[in-house]
C-alpha atoms as a PDB file:
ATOM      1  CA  UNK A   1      -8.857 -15.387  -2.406  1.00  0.00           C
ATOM      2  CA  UNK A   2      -6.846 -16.381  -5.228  1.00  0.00           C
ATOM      3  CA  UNK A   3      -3.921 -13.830  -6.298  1.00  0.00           C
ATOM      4  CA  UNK A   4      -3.484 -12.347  -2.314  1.00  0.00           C
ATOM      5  CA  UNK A   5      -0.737 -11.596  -0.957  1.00  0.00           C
ATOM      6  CA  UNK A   6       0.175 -10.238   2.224  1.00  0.00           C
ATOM      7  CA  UNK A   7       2.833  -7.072   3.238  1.00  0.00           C
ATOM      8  CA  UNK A   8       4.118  -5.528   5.712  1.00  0.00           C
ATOM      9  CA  UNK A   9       7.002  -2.807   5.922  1.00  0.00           C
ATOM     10  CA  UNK A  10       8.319   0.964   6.546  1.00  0.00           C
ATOM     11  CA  UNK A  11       6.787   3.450   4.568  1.00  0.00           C
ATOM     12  CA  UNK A  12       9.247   5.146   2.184  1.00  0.00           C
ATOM     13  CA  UNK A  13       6.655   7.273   0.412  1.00  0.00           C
ATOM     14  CA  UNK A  14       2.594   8.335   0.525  1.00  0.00           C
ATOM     15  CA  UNK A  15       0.928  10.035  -2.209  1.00  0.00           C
ATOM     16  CA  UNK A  16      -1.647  11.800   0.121  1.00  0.00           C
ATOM     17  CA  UNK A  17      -3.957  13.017  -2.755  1.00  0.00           C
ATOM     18  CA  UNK A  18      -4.413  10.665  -5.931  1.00  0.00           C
ATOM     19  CA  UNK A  19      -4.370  12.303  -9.721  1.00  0.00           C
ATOM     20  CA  UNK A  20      -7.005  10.458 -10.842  1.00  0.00           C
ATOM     21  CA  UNK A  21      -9.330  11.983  -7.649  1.00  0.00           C
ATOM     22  CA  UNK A  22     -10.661   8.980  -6.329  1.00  0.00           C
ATOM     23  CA  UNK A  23      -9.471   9.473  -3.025  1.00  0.00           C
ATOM     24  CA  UNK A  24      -6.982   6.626  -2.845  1.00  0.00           C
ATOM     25  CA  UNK A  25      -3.791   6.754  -1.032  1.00  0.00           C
ATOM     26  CA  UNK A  26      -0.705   5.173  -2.293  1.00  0.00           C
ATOM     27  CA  UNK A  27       2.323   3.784   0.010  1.00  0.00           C
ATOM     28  CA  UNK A  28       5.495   2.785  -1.433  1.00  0.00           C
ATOM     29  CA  UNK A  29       6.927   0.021   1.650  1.00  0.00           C
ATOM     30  CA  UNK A  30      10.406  -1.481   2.356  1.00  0.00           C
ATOM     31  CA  UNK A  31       9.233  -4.933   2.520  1.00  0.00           C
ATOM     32  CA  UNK A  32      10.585  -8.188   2.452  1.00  0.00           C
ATOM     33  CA  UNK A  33       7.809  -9.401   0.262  1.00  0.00           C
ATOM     34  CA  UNK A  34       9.066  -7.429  -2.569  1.00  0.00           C
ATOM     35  CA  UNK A  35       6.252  -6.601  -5.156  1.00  0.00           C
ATOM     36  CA  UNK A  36       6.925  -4.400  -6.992  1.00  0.00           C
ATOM     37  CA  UNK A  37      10.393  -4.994  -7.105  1.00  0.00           C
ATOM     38  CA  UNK A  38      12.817  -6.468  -5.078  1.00  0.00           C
ATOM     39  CA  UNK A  39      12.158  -5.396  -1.072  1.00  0.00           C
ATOM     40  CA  UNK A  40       9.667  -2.349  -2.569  1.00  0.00           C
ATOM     41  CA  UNK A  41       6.216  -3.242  -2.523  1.00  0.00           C
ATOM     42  CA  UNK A  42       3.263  -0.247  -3.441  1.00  0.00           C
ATOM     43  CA  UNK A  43       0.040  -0.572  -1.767  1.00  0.00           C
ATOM     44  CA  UNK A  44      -2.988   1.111  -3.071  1.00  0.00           C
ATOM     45  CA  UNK A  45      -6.055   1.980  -0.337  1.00  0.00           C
ATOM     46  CA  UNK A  46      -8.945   2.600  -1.501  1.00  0.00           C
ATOM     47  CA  UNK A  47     -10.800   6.102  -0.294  1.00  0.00           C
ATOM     48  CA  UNK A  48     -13.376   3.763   2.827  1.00  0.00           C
ATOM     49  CA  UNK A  49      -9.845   2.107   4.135  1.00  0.00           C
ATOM     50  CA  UNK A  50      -7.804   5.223   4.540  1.00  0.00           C
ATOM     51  CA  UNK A  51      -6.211   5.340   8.149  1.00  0.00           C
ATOM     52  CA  UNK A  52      -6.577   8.574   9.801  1.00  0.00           C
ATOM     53  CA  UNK A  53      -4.626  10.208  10.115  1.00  0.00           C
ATOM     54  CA  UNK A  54      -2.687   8.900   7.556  1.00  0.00           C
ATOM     55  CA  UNK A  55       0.608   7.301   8.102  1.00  0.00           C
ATOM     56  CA  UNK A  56       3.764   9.094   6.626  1.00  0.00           C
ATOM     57  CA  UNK A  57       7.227   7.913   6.333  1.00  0.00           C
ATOM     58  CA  UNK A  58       8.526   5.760   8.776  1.00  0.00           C
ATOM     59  CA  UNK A  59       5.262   4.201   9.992  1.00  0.00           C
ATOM     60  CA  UNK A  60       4.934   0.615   9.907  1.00  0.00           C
ATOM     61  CA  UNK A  61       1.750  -0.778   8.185  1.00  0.00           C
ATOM     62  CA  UNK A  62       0.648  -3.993   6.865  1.00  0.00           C
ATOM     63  CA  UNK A  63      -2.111  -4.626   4.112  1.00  0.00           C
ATOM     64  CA  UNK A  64      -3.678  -7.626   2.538  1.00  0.00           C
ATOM     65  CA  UNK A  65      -5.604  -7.801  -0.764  1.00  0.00           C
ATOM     66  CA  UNK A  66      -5.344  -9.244  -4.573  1.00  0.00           C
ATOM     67  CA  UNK A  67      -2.115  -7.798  -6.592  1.00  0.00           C
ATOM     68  CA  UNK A  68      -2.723  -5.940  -9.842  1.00  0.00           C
ATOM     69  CA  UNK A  69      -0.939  -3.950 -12.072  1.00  0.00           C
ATOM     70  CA  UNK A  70      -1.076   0.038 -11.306  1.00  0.00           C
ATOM     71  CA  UNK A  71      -1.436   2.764 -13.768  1.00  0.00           C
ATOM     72  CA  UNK A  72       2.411   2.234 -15.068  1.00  0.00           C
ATOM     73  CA  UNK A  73       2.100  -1.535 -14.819  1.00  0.00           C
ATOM     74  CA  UNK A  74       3.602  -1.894 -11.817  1.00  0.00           C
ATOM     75  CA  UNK A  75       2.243  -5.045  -9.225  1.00  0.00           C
ATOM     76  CA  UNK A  76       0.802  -3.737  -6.510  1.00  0.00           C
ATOM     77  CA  UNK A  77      -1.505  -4.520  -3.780  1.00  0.00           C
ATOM     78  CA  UNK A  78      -5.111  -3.577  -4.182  1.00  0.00           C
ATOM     79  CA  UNK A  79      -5.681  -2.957  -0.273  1.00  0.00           C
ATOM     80  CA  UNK A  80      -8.988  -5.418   1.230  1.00  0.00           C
ATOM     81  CA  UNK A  81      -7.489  -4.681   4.793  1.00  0.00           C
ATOM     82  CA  UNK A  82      -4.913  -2.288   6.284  1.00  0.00           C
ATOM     83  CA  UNK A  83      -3.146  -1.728   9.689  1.00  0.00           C
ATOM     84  CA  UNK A  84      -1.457   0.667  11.102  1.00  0.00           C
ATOM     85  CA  UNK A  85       1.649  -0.117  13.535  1.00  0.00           C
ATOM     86  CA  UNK A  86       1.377   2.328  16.572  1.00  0.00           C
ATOM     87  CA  UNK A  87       4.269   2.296  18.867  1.00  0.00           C
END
């Protein structure tokens, strides 16, 4: 798919419950593939993808998916896959 990209990294950050209500989860990463910005990258899951439980700070994950811009025009990835790193 045209536009993917793929990232992995720690999770600095989760917003566990989305303003808008659709039942997304946000993770801000420490990732060399830098984004967002340069070694951040945000990673939106949509509501069916959640992991559960959900991973907090510190986790590892990796996601895959198109990049858009997010509600404050920041790139981000649009989540089509998503893996948790269990130790």
């Amino acid at each position: 798919m045209a536009g993917c990209r793929t990232v992995s990294g720690r999770v600095l950050y989760v917003e566990r419950v989305d303003p808008d209500g659709d039942g997304d989860a946000h993770f801000v990463l420490v990732s060399r593939e830098g984004v967002t910005a340069p070694g951040i990258s945000i990673v939106d899951v949509r509501h069916d993808l959640r992991p559960e439980p959900l991973p907090g700070p510190g986790a590892r994950i990796s996601a895959a998916g198109p990049v858009f811009s997010g509600s404050r025009g920041q790139r981000q990835v649009e989540a089509v896959a998503v893996r948790v790193h269990r130790r």
